[in-house]
Every structure is written in structure tokens, then in C-alpha cells.
Protein backbone atom coordinates (compact mmCIF):
# COMPACT_ATOMS: atom_id res chain seq x y z
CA UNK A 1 160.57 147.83 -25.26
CA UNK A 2 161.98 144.96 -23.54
CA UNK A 3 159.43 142.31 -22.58
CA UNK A 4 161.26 140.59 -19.69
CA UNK A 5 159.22 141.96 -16.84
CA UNK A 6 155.69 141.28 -18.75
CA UNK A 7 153.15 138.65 -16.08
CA UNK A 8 151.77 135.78 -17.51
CA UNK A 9 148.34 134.50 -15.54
CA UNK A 10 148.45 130.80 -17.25
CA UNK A 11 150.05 128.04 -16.37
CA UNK A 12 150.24 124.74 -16.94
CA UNK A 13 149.73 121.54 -14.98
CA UNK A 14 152.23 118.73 -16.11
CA UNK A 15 150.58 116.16 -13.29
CA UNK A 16 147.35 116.54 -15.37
CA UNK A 17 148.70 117.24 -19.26
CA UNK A 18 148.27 114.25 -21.71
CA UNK A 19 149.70 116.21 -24.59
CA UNK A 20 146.64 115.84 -26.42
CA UNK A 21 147.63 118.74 -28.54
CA UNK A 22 144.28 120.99 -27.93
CA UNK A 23 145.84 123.38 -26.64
CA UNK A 24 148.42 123.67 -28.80
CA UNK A 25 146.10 124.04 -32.04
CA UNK A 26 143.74 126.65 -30.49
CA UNK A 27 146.59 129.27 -29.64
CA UNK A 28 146.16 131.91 -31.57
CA UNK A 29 149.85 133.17 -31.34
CA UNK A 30 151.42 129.57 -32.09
CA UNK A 31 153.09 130.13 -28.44
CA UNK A 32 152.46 126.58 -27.19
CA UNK A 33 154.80 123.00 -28.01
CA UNK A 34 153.96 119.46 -26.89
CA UNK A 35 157.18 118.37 -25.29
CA UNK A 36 158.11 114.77 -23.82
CA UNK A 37 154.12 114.90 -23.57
CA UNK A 38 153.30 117.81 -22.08
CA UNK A 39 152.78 121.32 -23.19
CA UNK A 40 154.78 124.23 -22.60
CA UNK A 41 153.95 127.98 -23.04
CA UNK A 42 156.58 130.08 -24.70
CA UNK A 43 155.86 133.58 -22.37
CA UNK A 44 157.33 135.37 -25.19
CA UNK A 45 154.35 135.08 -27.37
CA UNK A 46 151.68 134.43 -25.24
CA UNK A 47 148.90 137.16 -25.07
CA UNK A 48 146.98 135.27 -22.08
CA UNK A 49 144.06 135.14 -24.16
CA UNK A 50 143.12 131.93 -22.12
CA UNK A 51 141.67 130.42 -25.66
CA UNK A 52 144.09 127.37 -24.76
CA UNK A 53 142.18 126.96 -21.35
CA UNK A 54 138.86 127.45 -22.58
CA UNK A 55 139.59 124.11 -25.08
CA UNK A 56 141.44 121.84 -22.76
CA UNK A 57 139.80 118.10 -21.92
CA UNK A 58 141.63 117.82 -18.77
CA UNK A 59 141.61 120.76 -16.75
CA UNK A 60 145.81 120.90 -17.33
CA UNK A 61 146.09 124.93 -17.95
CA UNK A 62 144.91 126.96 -14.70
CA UNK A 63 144.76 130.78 -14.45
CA UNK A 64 145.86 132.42 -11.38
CA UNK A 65 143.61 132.99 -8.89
CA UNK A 66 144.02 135.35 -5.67
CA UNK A 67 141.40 135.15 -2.90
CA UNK A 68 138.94 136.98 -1.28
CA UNK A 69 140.45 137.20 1.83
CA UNK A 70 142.82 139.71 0.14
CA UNK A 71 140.03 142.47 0.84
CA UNK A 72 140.62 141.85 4.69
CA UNK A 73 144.17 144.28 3.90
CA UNK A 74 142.36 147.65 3.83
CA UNK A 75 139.58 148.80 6.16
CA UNK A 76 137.49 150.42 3.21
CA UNK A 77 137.36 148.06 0.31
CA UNK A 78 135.78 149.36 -3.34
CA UNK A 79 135.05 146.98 -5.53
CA UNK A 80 134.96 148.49 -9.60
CA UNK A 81 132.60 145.98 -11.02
CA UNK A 82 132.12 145.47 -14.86
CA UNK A 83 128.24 145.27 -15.82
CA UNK A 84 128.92 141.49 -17.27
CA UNK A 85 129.40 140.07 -13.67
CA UNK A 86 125.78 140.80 -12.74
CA UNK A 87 124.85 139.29 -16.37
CA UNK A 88 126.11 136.00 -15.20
CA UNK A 89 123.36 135.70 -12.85
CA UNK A 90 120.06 134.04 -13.86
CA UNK A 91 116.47 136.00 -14.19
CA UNK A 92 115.42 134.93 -10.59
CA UNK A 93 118.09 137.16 -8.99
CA UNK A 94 118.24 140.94 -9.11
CA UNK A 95 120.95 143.88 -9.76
CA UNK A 96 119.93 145.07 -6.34
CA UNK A 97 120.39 141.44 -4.59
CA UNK A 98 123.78 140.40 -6.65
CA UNK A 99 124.64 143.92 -5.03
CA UNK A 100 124.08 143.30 -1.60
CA UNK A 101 125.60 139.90 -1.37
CA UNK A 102 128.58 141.74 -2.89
CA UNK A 103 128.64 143.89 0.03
CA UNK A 104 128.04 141.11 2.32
CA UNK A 105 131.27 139.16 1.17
CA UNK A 106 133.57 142.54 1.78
CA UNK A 107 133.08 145.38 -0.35
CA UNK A 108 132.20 148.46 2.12
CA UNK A 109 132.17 150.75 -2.06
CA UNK A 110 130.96 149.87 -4.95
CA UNK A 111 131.08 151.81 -8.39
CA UNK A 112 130.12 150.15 -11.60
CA UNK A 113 133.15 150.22 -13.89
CA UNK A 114 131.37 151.13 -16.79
CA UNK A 115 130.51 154.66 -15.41
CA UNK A 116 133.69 155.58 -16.54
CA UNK A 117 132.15 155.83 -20.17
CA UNK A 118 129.85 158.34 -18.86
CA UNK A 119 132.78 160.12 -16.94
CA UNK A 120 134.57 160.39 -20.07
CA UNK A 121 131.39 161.80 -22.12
CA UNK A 122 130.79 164.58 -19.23
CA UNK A 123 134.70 165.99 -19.32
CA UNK A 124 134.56 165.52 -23.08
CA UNK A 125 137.55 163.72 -23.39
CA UNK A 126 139.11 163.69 -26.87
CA UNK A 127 141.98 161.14 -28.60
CA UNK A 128 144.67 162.80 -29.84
CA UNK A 129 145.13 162.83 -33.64
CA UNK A 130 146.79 159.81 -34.45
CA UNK A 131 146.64 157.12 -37.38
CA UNK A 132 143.63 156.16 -38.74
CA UNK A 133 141.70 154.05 -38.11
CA UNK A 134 141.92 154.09 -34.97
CA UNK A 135 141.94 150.59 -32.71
CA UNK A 136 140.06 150.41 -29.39
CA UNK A 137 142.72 149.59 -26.45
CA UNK A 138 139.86 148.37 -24.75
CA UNK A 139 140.65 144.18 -24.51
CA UNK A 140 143.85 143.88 -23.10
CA UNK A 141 144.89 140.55 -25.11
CA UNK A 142 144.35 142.43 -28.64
CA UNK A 143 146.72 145.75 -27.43
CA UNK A 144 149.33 142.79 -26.40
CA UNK A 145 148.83 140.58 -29.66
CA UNK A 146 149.06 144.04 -31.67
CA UNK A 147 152.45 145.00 -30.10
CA UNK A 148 153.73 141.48 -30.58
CA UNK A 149 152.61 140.74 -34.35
CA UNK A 150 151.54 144.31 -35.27
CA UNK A 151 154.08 146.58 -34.53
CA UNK A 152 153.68 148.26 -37.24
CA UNK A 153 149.62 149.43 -35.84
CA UNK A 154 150.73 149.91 -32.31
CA UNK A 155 150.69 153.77 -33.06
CA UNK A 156 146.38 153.38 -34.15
CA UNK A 157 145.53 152.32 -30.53
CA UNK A 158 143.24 154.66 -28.60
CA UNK A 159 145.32 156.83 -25.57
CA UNK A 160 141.86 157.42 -23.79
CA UNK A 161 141.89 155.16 -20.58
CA UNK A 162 139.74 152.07 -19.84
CA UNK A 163 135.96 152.81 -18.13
CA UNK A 164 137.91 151.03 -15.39
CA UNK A 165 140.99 152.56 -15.04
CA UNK A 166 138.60 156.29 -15.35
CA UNK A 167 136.08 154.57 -13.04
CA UNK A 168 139.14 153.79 -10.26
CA UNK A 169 140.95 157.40 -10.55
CA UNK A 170 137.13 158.59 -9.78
CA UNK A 171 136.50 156.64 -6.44
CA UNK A 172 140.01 157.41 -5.40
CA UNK A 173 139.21 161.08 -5.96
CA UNK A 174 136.02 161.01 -3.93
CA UNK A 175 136.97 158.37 -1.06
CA UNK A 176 140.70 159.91 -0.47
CA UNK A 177 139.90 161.04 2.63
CA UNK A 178 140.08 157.53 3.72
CA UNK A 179 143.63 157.57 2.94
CA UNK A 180 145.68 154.64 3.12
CA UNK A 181 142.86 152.26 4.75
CA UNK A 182 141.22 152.62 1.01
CA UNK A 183 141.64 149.43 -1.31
CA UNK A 184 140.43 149.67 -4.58
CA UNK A 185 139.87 145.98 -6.26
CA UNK A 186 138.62 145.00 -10.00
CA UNK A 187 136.63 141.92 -10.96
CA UNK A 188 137.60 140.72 -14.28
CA UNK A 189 136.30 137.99 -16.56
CA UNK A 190 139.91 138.10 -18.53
CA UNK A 191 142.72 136.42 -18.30
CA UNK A 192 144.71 139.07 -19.87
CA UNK A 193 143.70 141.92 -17.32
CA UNK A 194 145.48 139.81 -14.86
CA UNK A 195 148.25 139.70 -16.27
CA UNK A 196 148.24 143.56 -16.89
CA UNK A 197 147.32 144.42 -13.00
CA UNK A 198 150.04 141.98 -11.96
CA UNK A 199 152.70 143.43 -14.38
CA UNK A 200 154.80 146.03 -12.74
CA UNK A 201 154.45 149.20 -13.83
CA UNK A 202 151.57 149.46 -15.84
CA UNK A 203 148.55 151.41 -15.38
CA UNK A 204 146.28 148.41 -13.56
CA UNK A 205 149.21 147.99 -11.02
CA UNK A 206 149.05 151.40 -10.29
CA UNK A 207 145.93 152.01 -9.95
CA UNK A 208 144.61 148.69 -8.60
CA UNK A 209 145.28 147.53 -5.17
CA UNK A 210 144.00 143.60 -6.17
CA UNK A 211 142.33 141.74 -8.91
CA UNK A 212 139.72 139.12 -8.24
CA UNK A 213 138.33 136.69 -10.94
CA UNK A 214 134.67 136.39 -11.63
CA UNK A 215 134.35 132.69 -11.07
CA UNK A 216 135.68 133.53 -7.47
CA UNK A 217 133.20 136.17 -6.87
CA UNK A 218 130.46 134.73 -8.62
CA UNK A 219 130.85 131.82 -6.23
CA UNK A 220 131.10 133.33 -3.16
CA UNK A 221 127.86 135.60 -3.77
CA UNK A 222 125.96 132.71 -5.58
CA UNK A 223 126.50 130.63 -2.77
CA UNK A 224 125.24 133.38 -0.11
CA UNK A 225 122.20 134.31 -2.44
CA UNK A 226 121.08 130.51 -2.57
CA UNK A 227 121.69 129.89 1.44
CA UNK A 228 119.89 133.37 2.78
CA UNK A 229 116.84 133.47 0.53
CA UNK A 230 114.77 135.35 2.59
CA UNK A 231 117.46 137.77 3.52
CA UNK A 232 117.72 138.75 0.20
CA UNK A 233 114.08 138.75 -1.15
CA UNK A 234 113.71 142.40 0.28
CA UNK A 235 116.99 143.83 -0.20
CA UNK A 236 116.98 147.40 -1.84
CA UNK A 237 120.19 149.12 -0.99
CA UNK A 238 119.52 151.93 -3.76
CA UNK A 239 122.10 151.23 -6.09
CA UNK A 240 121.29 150.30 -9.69
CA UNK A 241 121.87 150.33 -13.52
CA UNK A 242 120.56 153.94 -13.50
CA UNK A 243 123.91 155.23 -12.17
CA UNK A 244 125.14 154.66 -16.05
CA UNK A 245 123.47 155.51 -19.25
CA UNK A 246 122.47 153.03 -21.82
CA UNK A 247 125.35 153.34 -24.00
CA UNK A 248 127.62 153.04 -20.92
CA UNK A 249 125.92 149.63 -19.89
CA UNK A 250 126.47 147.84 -23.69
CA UNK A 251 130.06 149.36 -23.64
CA UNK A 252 131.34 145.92 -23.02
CA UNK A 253 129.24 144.06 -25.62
CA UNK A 254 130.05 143.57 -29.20
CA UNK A 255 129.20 147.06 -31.24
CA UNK A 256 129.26 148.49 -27.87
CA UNK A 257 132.08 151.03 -28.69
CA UNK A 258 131.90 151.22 -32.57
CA UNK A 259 128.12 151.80 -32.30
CA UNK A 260 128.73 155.21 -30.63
CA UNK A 261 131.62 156.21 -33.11
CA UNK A 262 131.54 159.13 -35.72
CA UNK A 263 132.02 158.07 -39.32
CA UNK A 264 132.74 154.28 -40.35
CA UNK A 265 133.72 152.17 -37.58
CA UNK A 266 134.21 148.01 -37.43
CA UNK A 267 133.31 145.86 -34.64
CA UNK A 268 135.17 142.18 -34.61
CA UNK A 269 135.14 139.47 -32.11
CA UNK A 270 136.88 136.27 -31.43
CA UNK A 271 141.31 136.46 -31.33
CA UNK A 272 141.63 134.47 -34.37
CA UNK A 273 138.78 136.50 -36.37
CA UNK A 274 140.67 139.80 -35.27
CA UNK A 275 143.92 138.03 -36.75
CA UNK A 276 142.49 137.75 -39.86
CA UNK A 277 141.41 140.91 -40.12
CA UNK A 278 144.69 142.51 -38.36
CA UNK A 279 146.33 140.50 -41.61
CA UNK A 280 144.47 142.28 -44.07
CA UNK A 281 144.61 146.00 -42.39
CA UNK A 282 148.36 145.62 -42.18
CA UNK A 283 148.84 144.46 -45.99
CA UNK A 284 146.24 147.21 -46.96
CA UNK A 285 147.65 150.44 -46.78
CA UNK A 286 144.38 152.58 -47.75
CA UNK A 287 141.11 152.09 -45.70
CA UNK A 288 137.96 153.94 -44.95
CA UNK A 289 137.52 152.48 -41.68
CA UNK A 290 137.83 155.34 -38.99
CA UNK A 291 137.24 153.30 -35.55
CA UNK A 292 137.96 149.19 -34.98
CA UNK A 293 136.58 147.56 -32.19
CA UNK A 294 138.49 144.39 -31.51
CA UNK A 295 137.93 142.27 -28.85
CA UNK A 296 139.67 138.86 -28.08
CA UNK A 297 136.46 136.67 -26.72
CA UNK A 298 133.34 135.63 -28.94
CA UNK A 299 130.80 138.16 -27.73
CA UNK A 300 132.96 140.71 -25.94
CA UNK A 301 133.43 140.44 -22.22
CA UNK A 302 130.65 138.07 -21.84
CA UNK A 303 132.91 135.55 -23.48
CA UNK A 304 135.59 135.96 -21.52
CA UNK A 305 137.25 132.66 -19.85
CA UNK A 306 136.39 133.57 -16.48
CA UNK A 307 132.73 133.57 -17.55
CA UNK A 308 130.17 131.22 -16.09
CA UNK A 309 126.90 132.16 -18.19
CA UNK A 310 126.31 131.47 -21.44
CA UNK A 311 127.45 134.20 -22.97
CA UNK A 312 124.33 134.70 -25.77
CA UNK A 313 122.32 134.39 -22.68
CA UNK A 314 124.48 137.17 -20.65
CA UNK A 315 124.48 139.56 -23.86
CA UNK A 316 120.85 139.15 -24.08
CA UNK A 317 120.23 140.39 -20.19
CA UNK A 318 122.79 143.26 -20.24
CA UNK A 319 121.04 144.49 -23.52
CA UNK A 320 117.61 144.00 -21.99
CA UNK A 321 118.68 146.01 -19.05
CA UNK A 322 119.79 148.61 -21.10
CA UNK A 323 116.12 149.44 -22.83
CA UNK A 324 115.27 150.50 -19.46
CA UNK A 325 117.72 153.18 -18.92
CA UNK A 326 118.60 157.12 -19.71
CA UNK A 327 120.43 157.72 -22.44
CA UNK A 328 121.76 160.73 -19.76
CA UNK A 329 123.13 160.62 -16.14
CA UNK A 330 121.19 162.25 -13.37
CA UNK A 331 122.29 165.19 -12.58
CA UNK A 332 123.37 164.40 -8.63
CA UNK A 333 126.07 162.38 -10.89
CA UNK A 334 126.74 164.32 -13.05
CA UNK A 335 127.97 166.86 -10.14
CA UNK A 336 129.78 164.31 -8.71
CA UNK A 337 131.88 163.72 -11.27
CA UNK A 338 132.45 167.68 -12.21
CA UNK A 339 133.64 167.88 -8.06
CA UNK A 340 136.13 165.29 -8.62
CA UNK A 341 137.14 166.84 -12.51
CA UNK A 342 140.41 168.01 -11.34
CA UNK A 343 141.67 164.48 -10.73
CA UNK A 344 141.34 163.85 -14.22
CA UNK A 345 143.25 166.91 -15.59
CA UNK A 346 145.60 166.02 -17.99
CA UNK A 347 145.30 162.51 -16.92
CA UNK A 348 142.59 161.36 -18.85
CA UNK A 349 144.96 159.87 -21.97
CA UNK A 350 147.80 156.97 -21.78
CA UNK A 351 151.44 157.38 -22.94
CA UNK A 352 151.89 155.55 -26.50
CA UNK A 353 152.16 151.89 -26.44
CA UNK A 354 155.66 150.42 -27.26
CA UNK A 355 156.44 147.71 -29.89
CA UNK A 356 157.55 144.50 -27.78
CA UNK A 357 160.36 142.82 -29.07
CA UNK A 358 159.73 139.28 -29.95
CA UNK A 359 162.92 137.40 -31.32
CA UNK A 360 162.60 136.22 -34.48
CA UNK A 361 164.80 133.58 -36.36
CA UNK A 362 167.84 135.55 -34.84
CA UNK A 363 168.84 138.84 -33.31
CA UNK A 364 171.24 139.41 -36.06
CA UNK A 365 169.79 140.39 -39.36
CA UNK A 366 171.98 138.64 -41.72
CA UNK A 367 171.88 135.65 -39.47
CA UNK A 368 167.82 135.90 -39.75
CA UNK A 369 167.90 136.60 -43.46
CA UNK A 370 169.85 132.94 -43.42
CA UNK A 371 167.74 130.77 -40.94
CA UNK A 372 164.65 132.28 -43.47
CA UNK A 373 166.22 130.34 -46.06
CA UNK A 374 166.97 127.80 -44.10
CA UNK A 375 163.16 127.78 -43.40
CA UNK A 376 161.83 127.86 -46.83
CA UNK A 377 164.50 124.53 -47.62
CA UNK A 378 163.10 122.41 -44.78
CA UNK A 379 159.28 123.90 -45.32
CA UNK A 380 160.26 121.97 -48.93
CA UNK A 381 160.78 118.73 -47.15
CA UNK A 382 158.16 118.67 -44.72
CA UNK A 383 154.44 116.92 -45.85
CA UNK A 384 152.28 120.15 -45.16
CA UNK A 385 149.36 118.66 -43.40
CA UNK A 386 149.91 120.35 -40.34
CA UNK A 387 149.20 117.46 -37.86
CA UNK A 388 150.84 118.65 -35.00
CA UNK A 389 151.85 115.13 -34.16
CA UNK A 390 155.38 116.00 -33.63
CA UNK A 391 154.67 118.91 -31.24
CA UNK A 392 154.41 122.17 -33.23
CA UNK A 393 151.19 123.32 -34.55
CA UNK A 394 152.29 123.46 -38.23
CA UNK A 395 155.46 122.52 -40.56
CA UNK A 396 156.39 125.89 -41.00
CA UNK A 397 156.51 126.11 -36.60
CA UNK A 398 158.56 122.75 -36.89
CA UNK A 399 160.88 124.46 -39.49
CA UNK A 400 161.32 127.40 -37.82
CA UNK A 401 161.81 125.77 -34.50
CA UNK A 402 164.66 123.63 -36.53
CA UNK A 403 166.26 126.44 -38.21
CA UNK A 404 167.08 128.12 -34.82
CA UNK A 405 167.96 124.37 -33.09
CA UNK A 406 165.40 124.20 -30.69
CA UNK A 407 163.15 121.34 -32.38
CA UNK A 408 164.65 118.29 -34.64
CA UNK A 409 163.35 117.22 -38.21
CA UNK A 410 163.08 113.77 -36.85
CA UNK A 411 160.41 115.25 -34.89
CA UNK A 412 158.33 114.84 -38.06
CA UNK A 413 156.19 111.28 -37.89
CA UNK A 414 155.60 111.45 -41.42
CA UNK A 415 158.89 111.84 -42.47
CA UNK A 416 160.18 109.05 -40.04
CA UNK A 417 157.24 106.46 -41.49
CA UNK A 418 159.66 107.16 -44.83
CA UNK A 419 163.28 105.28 -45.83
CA UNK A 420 165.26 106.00 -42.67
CA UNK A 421 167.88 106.53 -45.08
CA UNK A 422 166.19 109.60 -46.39
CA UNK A 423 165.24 110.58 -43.02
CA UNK A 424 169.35 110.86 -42.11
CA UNK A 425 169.74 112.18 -45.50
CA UNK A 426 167.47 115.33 -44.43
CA UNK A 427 169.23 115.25 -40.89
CA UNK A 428 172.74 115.57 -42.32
CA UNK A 429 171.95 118.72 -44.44
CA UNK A 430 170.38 120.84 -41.26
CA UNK A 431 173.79 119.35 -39.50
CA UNK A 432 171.97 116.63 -37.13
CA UNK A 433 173.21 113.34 -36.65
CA UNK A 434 171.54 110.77 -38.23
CA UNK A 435 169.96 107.52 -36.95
CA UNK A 436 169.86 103.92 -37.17
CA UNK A 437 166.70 101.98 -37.87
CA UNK A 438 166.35 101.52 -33.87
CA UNK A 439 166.36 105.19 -33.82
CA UNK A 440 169.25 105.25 -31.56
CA UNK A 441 171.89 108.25 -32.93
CA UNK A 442 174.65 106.96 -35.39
CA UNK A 443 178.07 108.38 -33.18
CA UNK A 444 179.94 106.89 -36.70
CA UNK A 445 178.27 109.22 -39.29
């Protein structure tokens, strides 16, 4: 599948970019280059796992952020909220107060997004037999990286919707009376679920009518919660945790979805942990493993760049929560959601995920098998240390980047601290024009 019309939510800011290379090291992917100083994104590998952002020194990547005053489109607004925004909130605030200021700032609905994990338990919603094991499509930036580097595992990914996406189809079904005044909005903590709702034609831009960040909502209700004190000491609006089961409220957390899994499941965290282990599940053909949980931030959602709590601290109050509730819905829910069951027929499961086709050395395959070569003969020349000094984050990136002419081996400080001579020796074989001492190009070679 092509992956032209696929949204990227990062960008970078070349006013405030020093080309310190941070960035550049951290990405998972290997989808960022230092160029005349500043960094650059390639949107052909980028996953939007926001891992670049999180390690920047100078504020120079920003993630897109739409604001609040999008709400003011629809007369009834639902917010879908995951259970890690009201973890980002200290002690001295409750559920039922982060709730109210949430209505206060333009939310008229509000259903927690992880009651879609109870939804799916009452219909008893089944995958469909597929490769084993199978991998959670839960964390958007992991089903992206898999049908990027993986393609070979896109066909293990889970078909059962997101909590969300279940949780939307479910307030849709009960408020459609409202009709076309109805606005259904997501708060997300992920850089990568923007770029999903703001791709065209996927599931989130279907069902989603906007996407607001959590740093954006957590300021706007922190703010009201610190400047009407007393307003909110006494709130009780009667809607809390107990509208989702335990296991629904830890869904999000680490061992949140494997925990809950029949047979022998894996939960891994952090993008370049689930690498590493994506590495060895590919090379190994036989495993036990029946379920993986994979999930992009340290910590699960909590970790997510658009975070504002420490997320130990978060994972710690969402699983303290959880002692106190059922490990069953109520029953007036549980009603609810058996009204509104024929919404979900035959809609409950996704259509397989596609393979996206990143270019490799070339399009053409004897052409590729050629530049790999080529690869392997300037991978021989280059020092190995990976310094990322001349603006890829390793030699084999550099010789790569060389082999299909969109980098230069003079690129390589190490090799240009050697005999120039050399230097244009190595320049003449991958057909580049060598230099003079000055470094200026020699037009009589």
C-alpha cells in the first residue's frame, strides 16, 4: 500500500535547531539527517513516535497542536477520555473534580475510553484465527513501525478495534439522535494517534470529529481547578471509575492487555526495546508466545510524549484506583451497551493491515542487489564508530545514503582528518569528484 497520503504530527523548527544531533541518535527508525545544521525528518520512515522530541535540548521538534476552541463546531461535544489523563493530576485533586472542569471547558458528554474493553468483554468479541502470536494493535507507532520494518508480521496484528475507537461507535450509537450537532473528540497522550486521526481514511478520521492533546487539556482544566477552588471542593457530578472494571482501567498500563490473555503472552515497552525484540521474533520462526503486548513509550500510555506526570507516579495512581473497583460492570451498563449491540454487528473487527512500501536502495531489484554491494564496499572504508558527526546516525546510514547519491563520503570527518589524497582516492571509486586540500572540488580530475 502506497504511503503517500500517510500524516506526520512532527515537525521541525529550523529557527531553533543547532544540529546537535540528539535527535538524530534517539530515532528509533534512523528517519532523521543533520543537514547544513539542521535536522530533517525523512516522512517515509518516521513512525511519529515523538522519541526525537522527548530528547531535544532546544525545544526545535514541535507536535501539532489543534485548539480547544475546535469544540465550539458542534452543539453537543463528547469527549472519549483515556484513564491516563486523570492520572496526570496530583493526589489533591479528584476523578470527580478533573471531571467537572472537563465539562466546564466544553464537553456537554463524556465516556471514558477505556469502557470499550468492557464493551468488548460483554458482546464477546473474538479475533479471527490468524498467525501466532498474535501482536496487540493497540499503540499506534508499533502497528506503523511493524508495517514499515516488519512486513513480514503485519498479518499477527490483532483486527479487534481500539477501547477508543469501540468506546466512540458506542456514544455515537446512544447520542445519534443529536444528529449532526454531535462532535465526538479524543484526548491523546501520543503523537502517533495524531497522525492516525489526521490521516485520511483511516478508522480515527472516521470516527473522530477532532483530536486534542493532553498537555492542551491538562492546561486548560489545571488552570480552572487552581483559580475556582471552592467551586470545585464540592463537585460530585456522579461520574466515576466505577463505570469500567478493574481490568478495563489498567488496560493502558504495561501488562495491562497480556495480563488478561489465555496461554503465554509478552508484555514489552519502550520503541527501541520492542525493536529488539521485533528482531528476534522475525529471525525466529518457532515461538511459544501466543499474545505480545508492545507498546512504543516506557510505561505504556503514561509515557507517552504528551504526558505531564511522571509517569511511575501516574502508573502508580491508575493502579491504585483500580484496587477499588469491580472486576464486573453494573448492570444499568451493562444494558446500555446490549441496547446499542446492533451498532457493533459485524463491526467490531478491522480490515487487515497493509505492508507500506518503504524504498529501499532502489525500486529495481537488480539495481538494489548492486547499491547492496556498493554498501558493503564503502561500509569497508568507513571507521565504524558511529559518531554521527557527518549527519547520519551510523556508517552503514552514511553508506547507504551514498550508494543511492543522496549523502557524500566526504561527509565522513574521520576520513577527511586522513591524506586528502586517499580521501579523493575513495571519492573517485563511488564516481564523486575529488577535492583539493582547500576542499574546494577539483573541475580537472
Amino acid at each position: 500500500m502506497s504511503d503517500a497520503g500517510f500524516h506526520h504530527s512532527l515537525q521541525v523548527l529550523n529557527d531553533a535547531c543547532k544540529g546537535c544531533t540528539h535527535c538524530m541518535k534517539r530515532c528509533p527508525t534512523g528517519a532523521i539527517r543533520i543537514a547544513k545544521g539542521k535536522a530533517w525528518i525523512s516522512a517515509e520512515l518516521c513512525i511519529d513516535c515523538g522519541q526525537c522530541m522527548a530528547v531535544c535540548p532546544n525545544d526545535a521538534i514541535k507536535i501539532e497542536q489543534d485548539p480547544l476552541s475546535q469544540l465550539q463546531r458542534f452543539t453537543y461535544r463528547v469527549g472519549i477520555i483515556p484513564a491516563p489523563f486523570f492520572a496526570q493530576f496530583p493526589d489533591t485533586f479528584t476523578v470527580t473534580q478533573v471531571l467537572s472542569a472537563l465539562y466546564d471547558i466544553g464537553f456537554t458528554h463524556i465516556y471514558l475510553a477505556e469502557t470499550g474493553v468492557d464493551i468488548l468483554d460483554i458482546l464477546e468479541a473474538k479475533e479471527k484465527a490468524q498467525a501466532l502470536p498474535l501482536i496487540s494493535n493497540f499503540c499506534p507507532a508499533v502497528q506503523r513501525l511493524i508495517q514499515i520494518r516488519y512486513p513480514l508480521l503485519v498479518e499477527n496484528l490483532t483486527r479487534l478495534r481500539s477501547p477508543a475507537q469501540v468506546t466512540a461507535i458506542f456514544a455515537k450509537s446512544e447520542l445519534k439522535a443529536l444528529g449532526e450537532s454531535l462532535g465526538i473528540f479524543y484526548l491523546t497522550p501520543c503523537a502517533a494517534k495524531i497522525a492516525q486521526f489526521k490521516t485520511e481514511g483511516s478508522e480515527e478520521h472516521r470516527l473522530f470529529d477532532g483530536i486534542i492533546n493532553f498537555d492542551t487539556a491538562y492546561n486548560q482544566v489545571s488552570t480552572l481547578l487552581a483559580r475556582d477552588k471552592e467551586k470545585y471542593a464540592n463537585q460530585n457530578i456522579g461520574f466515576t471509575f466505577p463505570h469500567c472494571t478493574r481490568k478495563a482501567l489498567r488496560w493502558s498500563l504495561v501488562k495491562g492487555q497480556s495480563s488478561n490473555q489465555s496461554g503465554r503472552a509478552l508484555a514489552v515497552d519502550e520503541m527501541h526495546n520492542v525493536i529488539e525484540f521485533l528482531d528476534i521474533l522475525e529471525d525466529e520462526q518457532e515461538t511459544s508466545l501466543r499474545f505480545l503486548e508492545l507498546d512504543a513509550c516506557a510505561e505504556g500510555c503514561v509515557g507517552g510524549i504528551l504526558t505531564v506526570r511522571n509517569r511511575f507516579l501516574a502508573t502508580e495512581q491508575l493502579r491504585h484506583w483500580s484496587t477499588a473497583l469491580p472486576k464486573e460492570l453494573s448492570q444499568d451498563l451493562v444494558e446500555r451497551i446490549l441496547v446499542q449491540s446492533p451498532s457493533f454487528e459485524n463491526n467490531l473487527c478491522l480490515k487487515a493491515p497493509q505492508p507500506m512500501q518503504v524504498m529501499g536502495l532502489d525500486k529495481d531489484r537488480s539495481k538494489a542487489l548492486q547499491k547492496l554491494e556498493k554498501v558493503d564496499r564503502i561500509l569497508a572504508a568507513l571507521p565504524g564508530i558511529d559518531c554521527g558527526l557527518c549527519g547520519c546516525p551510523s556508517c552503514l546510514a552514511l553508506a547507504q545514503d551514498v550508494a543511492k547519491s543522496q549523502a557524500s563520503l566526504r561527509q565522513c570527518v574521520v576520513l577527511k582528518l586522513k591524506d586528502p589524497k586517499e580521501l579523493n582516492s575513495l571519492a573517485r571509486i563511488w564516481g564523486e569528484r575529488p577535492t583539493t586540500a582547500n576542499g574546494q572540488k577539483d573541475d580537472q580530475a
